[in-house]
PDB file of N, CA and C in Angstrom:
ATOM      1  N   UNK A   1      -5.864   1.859  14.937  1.00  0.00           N
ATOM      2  CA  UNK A   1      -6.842   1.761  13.873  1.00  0.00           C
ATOM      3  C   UNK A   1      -6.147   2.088  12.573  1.00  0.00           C
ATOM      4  N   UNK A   2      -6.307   0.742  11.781  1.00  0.00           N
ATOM      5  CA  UNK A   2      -5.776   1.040  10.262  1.00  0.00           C
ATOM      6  C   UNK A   2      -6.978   1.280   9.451  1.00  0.00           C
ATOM      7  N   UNK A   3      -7.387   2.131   8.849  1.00  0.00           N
ATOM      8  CA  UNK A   3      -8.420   2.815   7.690  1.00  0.00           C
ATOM      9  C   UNK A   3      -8.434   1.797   6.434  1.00  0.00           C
ATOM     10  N   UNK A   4      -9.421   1.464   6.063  1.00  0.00           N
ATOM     11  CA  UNK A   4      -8.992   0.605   4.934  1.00  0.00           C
ATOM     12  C   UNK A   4      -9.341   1.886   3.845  1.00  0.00           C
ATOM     13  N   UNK A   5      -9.019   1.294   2.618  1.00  0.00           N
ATOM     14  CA  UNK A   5      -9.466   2.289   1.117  1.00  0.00           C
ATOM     15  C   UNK A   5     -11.042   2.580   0.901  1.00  0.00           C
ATOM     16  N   UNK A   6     -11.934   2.006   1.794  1.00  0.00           N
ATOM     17  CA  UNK A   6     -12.841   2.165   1.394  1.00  0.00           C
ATOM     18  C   UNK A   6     -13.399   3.158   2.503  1.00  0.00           C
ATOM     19  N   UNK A   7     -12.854   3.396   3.243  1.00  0.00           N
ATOM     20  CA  UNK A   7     -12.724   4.491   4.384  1.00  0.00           C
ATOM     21  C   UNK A   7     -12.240   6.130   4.356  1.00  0.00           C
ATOM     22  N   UNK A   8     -11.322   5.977   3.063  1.00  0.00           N
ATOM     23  CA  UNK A   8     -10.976   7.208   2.655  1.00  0.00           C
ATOM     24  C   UNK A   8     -12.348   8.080   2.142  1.00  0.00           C
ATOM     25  N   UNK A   9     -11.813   9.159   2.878  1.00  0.00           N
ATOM     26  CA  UNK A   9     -12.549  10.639   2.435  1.00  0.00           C
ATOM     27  C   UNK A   9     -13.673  10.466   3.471  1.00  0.00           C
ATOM     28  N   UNK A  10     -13.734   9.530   4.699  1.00  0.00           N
ATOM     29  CA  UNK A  10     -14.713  10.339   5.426  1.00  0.00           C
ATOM     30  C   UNK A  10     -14.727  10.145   6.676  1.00  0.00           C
ATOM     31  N   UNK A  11     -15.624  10.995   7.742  1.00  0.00           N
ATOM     32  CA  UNK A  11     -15.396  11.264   8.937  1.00  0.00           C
ATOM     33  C   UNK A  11     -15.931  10.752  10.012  1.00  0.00           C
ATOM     34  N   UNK A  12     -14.796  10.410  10.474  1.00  0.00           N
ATOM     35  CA  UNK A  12     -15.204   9.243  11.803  1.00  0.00           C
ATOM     36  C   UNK A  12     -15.239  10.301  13.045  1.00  0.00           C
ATOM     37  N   UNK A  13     -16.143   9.931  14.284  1.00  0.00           N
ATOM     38  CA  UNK A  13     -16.252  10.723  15.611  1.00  0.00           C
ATOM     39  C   UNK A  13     -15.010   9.626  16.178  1.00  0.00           C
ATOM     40  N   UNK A  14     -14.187   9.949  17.340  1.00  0.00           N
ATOM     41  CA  UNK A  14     -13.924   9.843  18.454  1.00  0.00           C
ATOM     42  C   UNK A  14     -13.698  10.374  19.783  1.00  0.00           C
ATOM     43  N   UNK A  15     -13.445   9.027  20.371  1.00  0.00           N
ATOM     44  CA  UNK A  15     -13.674   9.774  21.960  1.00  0.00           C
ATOM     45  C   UNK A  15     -12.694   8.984  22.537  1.00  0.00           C
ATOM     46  N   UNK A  16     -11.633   9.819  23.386  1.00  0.00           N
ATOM     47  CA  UNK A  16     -10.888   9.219  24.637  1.00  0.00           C
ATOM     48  C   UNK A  16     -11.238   9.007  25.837  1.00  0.00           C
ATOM     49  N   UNK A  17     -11.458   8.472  26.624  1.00  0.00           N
ATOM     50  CA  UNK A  17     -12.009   8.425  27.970  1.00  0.00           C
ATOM     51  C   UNK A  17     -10.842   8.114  29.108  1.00  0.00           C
ATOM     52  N   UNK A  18     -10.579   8.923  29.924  1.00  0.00           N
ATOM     53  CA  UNK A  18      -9.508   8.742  31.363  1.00  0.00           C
ATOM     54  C   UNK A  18      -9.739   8.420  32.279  1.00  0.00           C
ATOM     55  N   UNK A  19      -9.879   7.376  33.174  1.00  0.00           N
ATOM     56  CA  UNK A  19     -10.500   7.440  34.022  1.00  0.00           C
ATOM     57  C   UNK A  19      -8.997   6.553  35.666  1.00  0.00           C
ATOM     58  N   UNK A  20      -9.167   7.289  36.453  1.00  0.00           N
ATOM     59  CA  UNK A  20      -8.555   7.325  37.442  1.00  0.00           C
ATOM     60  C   UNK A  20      -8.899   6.264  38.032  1.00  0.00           C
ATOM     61  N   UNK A  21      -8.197   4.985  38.738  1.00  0.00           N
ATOM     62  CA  UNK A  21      -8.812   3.786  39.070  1.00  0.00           C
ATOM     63  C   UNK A  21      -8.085   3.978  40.621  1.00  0.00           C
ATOM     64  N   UNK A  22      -8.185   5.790  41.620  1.00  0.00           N
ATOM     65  CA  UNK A  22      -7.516   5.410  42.693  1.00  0.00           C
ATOM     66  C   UNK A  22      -9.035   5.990  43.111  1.00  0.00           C
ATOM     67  N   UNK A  23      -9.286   6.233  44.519  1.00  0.00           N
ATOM     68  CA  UNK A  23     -10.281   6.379  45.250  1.00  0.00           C
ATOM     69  C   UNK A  23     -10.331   7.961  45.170  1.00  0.00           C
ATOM     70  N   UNK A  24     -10.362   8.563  44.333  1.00  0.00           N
ATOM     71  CA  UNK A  24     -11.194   9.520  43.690  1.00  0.00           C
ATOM     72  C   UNK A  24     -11.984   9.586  42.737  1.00  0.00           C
ATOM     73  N   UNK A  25     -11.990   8.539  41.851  1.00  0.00           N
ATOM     74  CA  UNK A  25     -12.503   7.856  40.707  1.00  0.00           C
ATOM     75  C   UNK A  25     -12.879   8.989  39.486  1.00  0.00           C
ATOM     76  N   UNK A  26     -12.391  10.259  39.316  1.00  0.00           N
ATOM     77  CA  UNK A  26     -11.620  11.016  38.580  1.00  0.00           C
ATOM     78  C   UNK A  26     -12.017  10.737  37.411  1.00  0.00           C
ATOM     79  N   UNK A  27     -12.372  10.991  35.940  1.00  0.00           N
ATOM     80  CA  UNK A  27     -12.590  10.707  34.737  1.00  0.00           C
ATOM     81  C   UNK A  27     -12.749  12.063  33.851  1.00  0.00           C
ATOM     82  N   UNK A  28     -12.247  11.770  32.472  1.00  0.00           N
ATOM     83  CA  UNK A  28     -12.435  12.949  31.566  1.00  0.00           C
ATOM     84  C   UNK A  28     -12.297  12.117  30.074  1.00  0.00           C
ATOM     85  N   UNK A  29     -13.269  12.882  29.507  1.00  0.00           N
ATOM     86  CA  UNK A  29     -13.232  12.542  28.023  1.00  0.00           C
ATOM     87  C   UNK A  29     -13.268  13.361  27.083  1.00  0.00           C
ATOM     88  N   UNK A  30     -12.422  13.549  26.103  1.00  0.00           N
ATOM     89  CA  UNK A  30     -12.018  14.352  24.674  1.00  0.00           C
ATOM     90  C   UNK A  30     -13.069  13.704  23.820  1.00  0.00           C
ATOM     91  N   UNK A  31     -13.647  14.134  23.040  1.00  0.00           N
ATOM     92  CA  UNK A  31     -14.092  14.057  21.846  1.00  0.00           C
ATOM     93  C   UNK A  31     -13.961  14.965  20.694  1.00  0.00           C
ATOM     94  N   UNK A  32     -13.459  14.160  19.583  1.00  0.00           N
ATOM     95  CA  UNK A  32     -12.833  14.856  18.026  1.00  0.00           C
ATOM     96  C   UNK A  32     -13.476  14.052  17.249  1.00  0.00           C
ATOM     97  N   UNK A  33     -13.414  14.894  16.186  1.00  0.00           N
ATOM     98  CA  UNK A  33     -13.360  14.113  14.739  1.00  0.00           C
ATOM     99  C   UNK A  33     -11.935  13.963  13.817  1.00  0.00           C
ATOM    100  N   UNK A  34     -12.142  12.920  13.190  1.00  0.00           N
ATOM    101  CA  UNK A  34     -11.008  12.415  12.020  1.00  0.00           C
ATOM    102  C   UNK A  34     -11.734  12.329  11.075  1.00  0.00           C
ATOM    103  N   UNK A  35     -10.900  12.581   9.774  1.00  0.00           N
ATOM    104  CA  UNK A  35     -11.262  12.285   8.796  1.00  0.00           C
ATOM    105  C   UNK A  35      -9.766  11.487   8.000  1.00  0.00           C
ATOM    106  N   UNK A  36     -10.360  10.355   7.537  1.00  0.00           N
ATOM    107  CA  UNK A  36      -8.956   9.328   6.928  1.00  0.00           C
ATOM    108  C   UNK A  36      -8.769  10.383   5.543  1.00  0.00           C
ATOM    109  N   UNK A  37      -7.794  10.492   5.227  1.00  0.00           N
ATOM    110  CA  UNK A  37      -7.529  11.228   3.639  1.00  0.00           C
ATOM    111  C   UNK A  37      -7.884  10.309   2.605  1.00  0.00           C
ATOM    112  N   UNK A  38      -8.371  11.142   1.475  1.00  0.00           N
ATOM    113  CA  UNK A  38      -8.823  10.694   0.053  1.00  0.00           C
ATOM    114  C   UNK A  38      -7.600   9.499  -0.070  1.00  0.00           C
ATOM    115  N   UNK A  39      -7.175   8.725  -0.695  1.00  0.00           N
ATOM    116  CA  UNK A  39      -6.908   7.953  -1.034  1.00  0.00           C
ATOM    117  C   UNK A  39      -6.556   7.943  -2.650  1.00  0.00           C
ATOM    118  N   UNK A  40      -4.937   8.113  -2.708  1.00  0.00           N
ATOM    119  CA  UNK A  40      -5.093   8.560  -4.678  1.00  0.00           C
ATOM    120  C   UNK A  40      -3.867   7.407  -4.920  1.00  0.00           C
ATOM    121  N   UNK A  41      -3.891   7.206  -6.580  1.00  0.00           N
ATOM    122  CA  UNK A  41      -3.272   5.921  -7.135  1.00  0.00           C
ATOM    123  C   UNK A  41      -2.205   6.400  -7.005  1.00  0.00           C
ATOM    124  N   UNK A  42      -1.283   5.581  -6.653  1.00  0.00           N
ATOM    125  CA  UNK A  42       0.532   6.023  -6.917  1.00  0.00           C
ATOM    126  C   UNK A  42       0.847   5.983  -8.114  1.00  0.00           C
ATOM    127  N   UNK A  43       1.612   6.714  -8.482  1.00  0.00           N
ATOM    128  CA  UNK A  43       2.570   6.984  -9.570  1.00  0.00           C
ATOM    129  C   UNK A  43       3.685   5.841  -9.719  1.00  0.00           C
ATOM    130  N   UNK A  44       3.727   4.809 -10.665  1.00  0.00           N
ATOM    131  CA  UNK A  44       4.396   4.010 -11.210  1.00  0.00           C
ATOM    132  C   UNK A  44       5.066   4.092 -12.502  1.00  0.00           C
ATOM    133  N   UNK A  45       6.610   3.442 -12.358  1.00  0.00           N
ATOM    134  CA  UNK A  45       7.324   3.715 -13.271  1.00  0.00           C
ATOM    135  C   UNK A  45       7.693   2.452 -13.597  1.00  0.00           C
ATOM    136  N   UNK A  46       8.713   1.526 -15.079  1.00  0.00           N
ATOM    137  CA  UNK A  46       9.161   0.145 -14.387  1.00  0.00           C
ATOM    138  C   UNK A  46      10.308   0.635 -15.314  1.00  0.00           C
ATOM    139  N   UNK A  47      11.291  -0.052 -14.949  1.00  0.00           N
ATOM    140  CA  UNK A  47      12.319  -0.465 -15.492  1.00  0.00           C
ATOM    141  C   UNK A  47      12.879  -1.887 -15.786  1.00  0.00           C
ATOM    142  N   UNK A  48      13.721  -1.822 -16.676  1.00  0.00           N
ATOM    143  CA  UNK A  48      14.035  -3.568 -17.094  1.00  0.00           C
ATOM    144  C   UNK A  48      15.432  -3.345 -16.696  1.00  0.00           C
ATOM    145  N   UNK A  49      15.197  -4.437 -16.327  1.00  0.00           N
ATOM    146  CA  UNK A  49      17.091  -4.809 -15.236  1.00  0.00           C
ATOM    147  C   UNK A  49      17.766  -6.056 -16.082  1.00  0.00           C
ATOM    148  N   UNK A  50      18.711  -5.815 -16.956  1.00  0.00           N
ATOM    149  CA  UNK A  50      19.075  -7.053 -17.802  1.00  0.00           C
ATOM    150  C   UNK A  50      19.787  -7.636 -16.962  1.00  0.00           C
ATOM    151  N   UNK A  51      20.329  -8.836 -17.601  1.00  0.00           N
ATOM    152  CA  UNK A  51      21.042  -9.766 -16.515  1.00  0.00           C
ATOM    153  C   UNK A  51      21.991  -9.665 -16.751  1.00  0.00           C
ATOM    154  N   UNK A  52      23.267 -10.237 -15.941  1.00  0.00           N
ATOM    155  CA  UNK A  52      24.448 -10.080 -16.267  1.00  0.00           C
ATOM    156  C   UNK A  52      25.235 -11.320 -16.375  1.00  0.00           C
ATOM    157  N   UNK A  53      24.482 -12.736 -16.652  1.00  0.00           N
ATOM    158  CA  UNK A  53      25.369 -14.007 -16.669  1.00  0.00           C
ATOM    159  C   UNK A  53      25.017 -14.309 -15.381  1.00  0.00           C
ATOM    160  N   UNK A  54      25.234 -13.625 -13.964  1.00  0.00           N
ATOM    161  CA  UNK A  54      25.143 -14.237 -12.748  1.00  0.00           C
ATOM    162  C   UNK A  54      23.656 -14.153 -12.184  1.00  0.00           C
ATOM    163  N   UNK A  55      22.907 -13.957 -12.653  1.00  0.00           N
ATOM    164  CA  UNK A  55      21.462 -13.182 -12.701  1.00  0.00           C
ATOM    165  C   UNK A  55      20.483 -13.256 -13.187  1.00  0.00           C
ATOM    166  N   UNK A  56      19.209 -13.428 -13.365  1.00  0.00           N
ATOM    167  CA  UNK A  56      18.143 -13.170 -14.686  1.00  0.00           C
ATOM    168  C   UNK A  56      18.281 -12.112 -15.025  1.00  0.00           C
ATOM    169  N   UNK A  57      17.409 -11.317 -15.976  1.00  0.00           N
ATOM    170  CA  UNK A  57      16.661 -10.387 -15.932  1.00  0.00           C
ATOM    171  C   UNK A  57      15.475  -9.891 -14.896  1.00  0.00           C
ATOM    172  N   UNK A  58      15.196  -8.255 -15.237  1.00  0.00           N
ATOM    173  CA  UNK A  58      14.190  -8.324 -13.791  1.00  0.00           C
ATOM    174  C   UNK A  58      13.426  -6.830 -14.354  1.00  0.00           C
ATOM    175  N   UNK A  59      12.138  -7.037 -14.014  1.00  0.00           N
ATOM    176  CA  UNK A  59      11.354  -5.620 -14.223  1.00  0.00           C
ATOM    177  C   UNK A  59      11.443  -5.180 -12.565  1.00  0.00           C
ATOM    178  N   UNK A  60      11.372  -4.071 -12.781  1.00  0.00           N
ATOM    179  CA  UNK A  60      11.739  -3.134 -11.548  1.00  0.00           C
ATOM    180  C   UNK A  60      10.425  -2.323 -11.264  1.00  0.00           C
ATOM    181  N   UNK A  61       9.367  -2.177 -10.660  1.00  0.00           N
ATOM    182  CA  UNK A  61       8.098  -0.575 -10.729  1.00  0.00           C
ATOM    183  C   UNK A  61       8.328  -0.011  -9.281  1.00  0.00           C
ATOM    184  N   UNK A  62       8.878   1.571  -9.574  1.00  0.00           N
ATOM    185  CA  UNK A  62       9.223   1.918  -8.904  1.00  0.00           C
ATOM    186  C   UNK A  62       8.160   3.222  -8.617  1.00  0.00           C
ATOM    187  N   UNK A  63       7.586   3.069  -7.346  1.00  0.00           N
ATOM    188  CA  UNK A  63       6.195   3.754  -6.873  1.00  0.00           C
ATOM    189  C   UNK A  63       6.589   5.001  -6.176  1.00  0.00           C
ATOM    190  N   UNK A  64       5.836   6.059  -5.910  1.00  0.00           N
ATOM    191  CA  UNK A  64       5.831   6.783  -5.346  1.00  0.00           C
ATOM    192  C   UNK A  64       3.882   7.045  -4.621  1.00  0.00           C
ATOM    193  N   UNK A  65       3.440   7.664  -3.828  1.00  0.00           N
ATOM    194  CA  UNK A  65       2.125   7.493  -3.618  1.00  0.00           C
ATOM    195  C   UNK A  65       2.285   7.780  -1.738  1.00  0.00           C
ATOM    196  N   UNK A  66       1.208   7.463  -1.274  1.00  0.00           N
ATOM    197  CA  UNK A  66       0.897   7.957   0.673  1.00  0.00           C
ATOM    198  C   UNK A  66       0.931   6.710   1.265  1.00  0.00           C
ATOM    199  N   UNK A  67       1.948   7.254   2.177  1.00  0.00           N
ATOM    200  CA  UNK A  67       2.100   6.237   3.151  1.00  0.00           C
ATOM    201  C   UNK A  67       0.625   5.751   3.865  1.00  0.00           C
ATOM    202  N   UNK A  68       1.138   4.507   3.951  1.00  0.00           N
ATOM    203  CA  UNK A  68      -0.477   4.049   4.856  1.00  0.00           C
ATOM    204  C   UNK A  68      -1.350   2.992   4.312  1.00  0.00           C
ATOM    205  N   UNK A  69      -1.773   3.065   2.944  1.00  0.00           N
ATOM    206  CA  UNK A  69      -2.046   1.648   2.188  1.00  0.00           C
ATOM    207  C   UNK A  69      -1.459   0.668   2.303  1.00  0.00           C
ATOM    208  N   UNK A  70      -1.729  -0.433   1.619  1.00  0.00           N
ATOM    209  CA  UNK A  70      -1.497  -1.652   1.344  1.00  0.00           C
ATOM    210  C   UNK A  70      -0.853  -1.208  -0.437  1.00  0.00           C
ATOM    211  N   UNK A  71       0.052  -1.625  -1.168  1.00  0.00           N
ATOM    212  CA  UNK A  71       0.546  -1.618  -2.500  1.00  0.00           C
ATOM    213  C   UNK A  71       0.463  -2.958  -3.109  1.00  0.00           C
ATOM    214  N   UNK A  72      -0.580  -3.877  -4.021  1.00  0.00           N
ATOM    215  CA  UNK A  72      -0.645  -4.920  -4.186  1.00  0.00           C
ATOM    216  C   UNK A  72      -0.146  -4.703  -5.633  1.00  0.00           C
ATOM    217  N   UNK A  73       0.298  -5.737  -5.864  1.00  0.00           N
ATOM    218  CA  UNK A  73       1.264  -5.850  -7.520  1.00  0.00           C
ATOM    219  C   UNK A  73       0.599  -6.990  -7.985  1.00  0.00           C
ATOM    220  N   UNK A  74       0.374  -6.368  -9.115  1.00  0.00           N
ATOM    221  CA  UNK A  74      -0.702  -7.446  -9.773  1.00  0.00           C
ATOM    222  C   UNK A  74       0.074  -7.723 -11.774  1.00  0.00           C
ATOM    223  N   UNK A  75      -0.023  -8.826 -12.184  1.00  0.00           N
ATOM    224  CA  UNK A  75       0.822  -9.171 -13.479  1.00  0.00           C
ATOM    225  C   UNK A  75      -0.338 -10.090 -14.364  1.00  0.00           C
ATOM    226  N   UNK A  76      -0.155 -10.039 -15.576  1.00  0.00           N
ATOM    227  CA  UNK A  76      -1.205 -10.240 -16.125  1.00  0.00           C
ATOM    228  C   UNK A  76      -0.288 -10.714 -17.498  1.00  0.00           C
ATOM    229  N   UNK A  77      -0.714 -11.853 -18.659  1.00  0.00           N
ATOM    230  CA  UNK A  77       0.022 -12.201 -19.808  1.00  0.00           C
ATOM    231  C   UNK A  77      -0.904 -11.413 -20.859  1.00  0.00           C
ATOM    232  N   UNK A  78      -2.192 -11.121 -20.509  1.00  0.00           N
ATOM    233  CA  UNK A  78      -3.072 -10.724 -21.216  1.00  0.00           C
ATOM    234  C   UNK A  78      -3.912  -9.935 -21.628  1.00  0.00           C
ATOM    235  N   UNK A  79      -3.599  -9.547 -20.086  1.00  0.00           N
ATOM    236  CA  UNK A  79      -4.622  -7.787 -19.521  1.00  0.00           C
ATOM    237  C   UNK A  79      -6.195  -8.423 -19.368  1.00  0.00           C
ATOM    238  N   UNK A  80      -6.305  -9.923 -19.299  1.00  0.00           N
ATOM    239  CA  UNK A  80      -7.583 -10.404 -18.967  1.00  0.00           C
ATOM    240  C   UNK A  80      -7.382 -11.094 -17.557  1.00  0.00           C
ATOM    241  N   UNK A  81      -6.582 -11.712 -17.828  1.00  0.00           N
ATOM    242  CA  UNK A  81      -6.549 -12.555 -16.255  1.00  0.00           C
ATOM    243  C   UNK A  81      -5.399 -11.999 -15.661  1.00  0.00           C
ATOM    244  N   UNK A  82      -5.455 -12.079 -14.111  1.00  0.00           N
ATOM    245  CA  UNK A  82      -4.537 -11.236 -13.398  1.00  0.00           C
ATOM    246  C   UNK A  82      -4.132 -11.939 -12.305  1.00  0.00           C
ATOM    247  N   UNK A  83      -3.273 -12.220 -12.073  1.00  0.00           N
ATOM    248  CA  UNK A  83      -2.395 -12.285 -10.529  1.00  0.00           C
ATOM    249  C   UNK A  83      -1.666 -11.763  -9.961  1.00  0.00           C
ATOM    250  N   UNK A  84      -2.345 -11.842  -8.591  1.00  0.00           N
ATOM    251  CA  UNK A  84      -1.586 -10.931  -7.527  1.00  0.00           C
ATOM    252  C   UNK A  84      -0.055 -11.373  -7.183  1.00  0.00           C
ATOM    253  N   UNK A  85       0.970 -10.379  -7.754  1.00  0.00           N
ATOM    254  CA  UNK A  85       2.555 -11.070  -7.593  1.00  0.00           C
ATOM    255  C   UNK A  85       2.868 -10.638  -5.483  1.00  0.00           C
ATOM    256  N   UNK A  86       2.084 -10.084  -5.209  1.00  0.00           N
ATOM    257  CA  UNK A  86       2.710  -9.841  -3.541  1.00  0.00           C
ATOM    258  C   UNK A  86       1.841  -8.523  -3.341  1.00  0.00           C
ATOM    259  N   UNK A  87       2.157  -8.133  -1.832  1.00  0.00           N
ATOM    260  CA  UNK A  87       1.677  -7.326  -0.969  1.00  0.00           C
ATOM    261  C   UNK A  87       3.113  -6.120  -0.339  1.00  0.00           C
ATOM    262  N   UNK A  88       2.804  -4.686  -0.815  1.00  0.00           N
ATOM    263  CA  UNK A  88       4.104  -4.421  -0.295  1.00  0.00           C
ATOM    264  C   UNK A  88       3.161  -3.125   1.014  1.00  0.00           C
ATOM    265  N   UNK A  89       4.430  -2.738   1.815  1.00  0.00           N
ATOM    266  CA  UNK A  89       3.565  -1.414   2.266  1.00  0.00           C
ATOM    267  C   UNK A  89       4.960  -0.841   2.865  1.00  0.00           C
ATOM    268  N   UNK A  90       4.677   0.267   1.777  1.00  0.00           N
ATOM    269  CA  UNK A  90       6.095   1.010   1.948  1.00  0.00           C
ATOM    270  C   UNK A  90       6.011   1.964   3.305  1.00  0.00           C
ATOM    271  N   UNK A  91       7.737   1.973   3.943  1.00  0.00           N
ATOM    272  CA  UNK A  91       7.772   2.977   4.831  1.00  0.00           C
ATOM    273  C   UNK A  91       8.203   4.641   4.251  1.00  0.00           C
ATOM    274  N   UNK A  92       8.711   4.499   3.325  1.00  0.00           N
ATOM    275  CA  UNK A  92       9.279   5.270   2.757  1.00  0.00           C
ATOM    276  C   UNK A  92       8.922   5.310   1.025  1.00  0.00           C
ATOM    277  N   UNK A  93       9.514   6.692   0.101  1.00  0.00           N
ATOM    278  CA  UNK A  93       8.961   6.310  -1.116  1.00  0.00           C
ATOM    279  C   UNK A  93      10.105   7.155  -1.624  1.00  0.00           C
ATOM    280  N   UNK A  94      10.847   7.214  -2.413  1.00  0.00           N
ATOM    281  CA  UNK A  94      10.226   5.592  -3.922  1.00  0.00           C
ATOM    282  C   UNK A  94      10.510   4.961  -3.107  1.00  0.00           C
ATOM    283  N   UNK A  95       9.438   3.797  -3.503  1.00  0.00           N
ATOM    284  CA  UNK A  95       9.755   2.393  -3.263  1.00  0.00           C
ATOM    285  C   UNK A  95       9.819   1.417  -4.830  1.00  0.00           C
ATOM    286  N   UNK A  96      10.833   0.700  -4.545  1.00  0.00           N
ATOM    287  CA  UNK A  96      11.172  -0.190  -5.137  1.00  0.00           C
ATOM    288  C   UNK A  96      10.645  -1.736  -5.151  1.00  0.00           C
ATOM    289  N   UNK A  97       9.833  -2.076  -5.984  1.00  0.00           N
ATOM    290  CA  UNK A  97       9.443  -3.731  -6.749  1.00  0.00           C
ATOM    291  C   UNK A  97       9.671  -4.372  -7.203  1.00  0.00           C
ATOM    292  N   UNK A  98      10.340  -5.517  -7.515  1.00  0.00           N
ATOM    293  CA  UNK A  98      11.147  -6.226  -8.027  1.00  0.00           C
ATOM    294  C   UNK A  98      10.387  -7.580  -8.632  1.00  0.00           C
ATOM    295  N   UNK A  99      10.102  -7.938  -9.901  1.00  0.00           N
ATOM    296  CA  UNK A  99       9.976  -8.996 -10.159  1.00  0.00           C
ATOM    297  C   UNK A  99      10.576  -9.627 -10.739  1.00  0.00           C
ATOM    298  N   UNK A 100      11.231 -10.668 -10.390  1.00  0.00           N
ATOM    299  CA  UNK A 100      12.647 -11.145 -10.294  1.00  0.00           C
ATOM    300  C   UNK A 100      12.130 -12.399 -11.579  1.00  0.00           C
ATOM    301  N   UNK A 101      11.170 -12.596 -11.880  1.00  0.00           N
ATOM    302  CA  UNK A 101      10.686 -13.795 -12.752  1.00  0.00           C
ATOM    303  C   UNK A 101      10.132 -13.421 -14.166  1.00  0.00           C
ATOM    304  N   UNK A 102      10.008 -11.977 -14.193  1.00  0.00           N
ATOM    305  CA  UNK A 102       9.861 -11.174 -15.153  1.00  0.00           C
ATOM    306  C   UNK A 102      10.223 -12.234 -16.420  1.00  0.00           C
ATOM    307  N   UNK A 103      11.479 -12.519 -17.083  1.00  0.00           N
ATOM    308  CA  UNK A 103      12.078 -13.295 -17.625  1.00  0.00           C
ATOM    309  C   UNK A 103      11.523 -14.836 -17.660  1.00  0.00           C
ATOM    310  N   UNK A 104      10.950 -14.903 -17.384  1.00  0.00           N
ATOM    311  CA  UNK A 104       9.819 -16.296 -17.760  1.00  0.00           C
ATOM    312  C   UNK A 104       8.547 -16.346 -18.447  1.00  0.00           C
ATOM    313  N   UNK A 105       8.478 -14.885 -18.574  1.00  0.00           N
ATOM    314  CA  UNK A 105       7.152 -14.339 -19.546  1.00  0.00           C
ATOM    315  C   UNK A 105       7.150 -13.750 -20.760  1.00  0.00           C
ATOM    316  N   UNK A 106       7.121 -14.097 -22.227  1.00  0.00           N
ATOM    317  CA  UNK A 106       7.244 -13.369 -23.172  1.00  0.00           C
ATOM    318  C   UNK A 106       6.573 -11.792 -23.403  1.00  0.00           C
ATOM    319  N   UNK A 107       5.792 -12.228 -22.599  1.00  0.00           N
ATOM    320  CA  UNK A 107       4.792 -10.579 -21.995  1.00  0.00           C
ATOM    321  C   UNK A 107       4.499 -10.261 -20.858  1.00  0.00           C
ATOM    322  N   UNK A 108       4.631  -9.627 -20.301  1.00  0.00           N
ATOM    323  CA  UNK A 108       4.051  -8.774 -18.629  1.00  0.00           C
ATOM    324  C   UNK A 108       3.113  -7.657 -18.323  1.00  0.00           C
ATOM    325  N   UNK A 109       2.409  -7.917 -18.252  1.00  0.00           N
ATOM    326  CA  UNK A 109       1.816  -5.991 -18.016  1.00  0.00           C
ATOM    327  C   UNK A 109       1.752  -6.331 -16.417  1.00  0.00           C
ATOM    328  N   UNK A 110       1.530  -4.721 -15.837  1.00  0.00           N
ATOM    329  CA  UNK A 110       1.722  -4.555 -14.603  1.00  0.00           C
ATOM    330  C   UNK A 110       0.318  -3.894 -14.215  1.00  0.00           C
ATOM    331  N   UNK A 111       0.196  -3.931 -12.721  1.00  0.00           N
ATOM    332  CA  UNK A 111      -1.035  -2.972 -12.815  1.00  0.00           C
ATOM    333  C   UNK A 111      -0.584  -2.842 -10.572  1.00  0.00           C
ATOM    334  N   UNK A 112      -0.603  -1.512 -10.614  1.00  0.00           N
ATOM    335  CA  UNK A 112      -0.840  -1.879  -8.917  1.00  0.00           C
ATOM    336  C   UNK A 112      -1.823  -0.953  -8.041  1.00  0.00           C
ATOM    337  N   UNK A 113      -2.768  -1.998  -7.448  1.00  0.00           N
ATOM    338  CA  UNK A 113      -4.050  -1.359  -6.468  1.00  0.00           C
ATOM    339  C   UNK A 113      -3.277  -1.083  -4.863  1.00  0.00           C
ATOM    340  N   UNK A 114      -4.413   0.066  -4.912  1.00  0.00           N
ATOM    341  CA  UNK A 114      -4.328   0.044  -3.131  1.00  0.00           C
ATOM    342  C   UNK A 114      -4.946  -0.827  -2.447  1.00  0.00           C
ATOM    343  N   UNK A 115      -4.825  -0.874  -1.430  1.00  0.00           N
ATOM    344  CA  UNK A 115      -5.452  -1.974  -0.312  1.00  0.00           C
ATOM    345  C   UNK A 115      -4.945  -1.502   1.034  1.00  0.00           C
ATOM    346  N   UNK A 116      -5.732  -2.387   2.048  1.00  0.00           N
ATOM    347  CA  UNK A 116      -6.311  -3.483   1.717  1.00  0.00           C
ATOM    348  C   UNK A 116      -8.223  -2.817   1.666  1.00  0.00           C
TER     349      UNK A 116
END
């Protein structure tokens, strides 16, 4: 079970159930509660990666934030309309973003949601 964001901060019941399939027919069940954790925005940084002749240029946003989301990267010319540049889901953090096309836009803003 993956928790989505809209799941954070609250508490789910479960139950395990065992059950013995030899001719004692044997069974036991655990029951707990979970609760998925709050869910908070990562911390984003970007950097500009100039080119070197063999290369473009490249904006870099380099995240930090909880394992377990979805990290969607979203780019915008205008801060009105927005597109989603990809889907990341880090194992580890910092994680590193790369938009390698950066350099085709006289402007960029960045923006990145959790998900999914």
């Amino acid at each position: 079970w993956r928790p989505t964001i809209a799941q954070s901060g609250v508490t789910y019941p479960v139950a395990i159930r065992a059950t013995e399939s030899g001719t004692g027919g044997l069974s036991s069940t655990l029951n707990f509660q979970t609760t998925v954790n709050p869910a908070t925005a990562p911390q984003v940084s970007t950097s500009w990666i100039p080119g070197d002749g063999q290369s473009s240029p490249q904006v870099q946003l380099s995240m930090n934030g909880q394992l377990g989301p979805d990290y969607l990267v979203w780019a915008s010319e205008d801060l009105m309309n927005w597109v989603n540049l990809g889907t990341a889901t880090p194992t580890t953090f910092p994680f590193v973003w790369t938009d390698a096309s950066a350099s085709q836009y006289p402007k960029r803003f960045y923006q990145v949601r959790l998900g999914p």
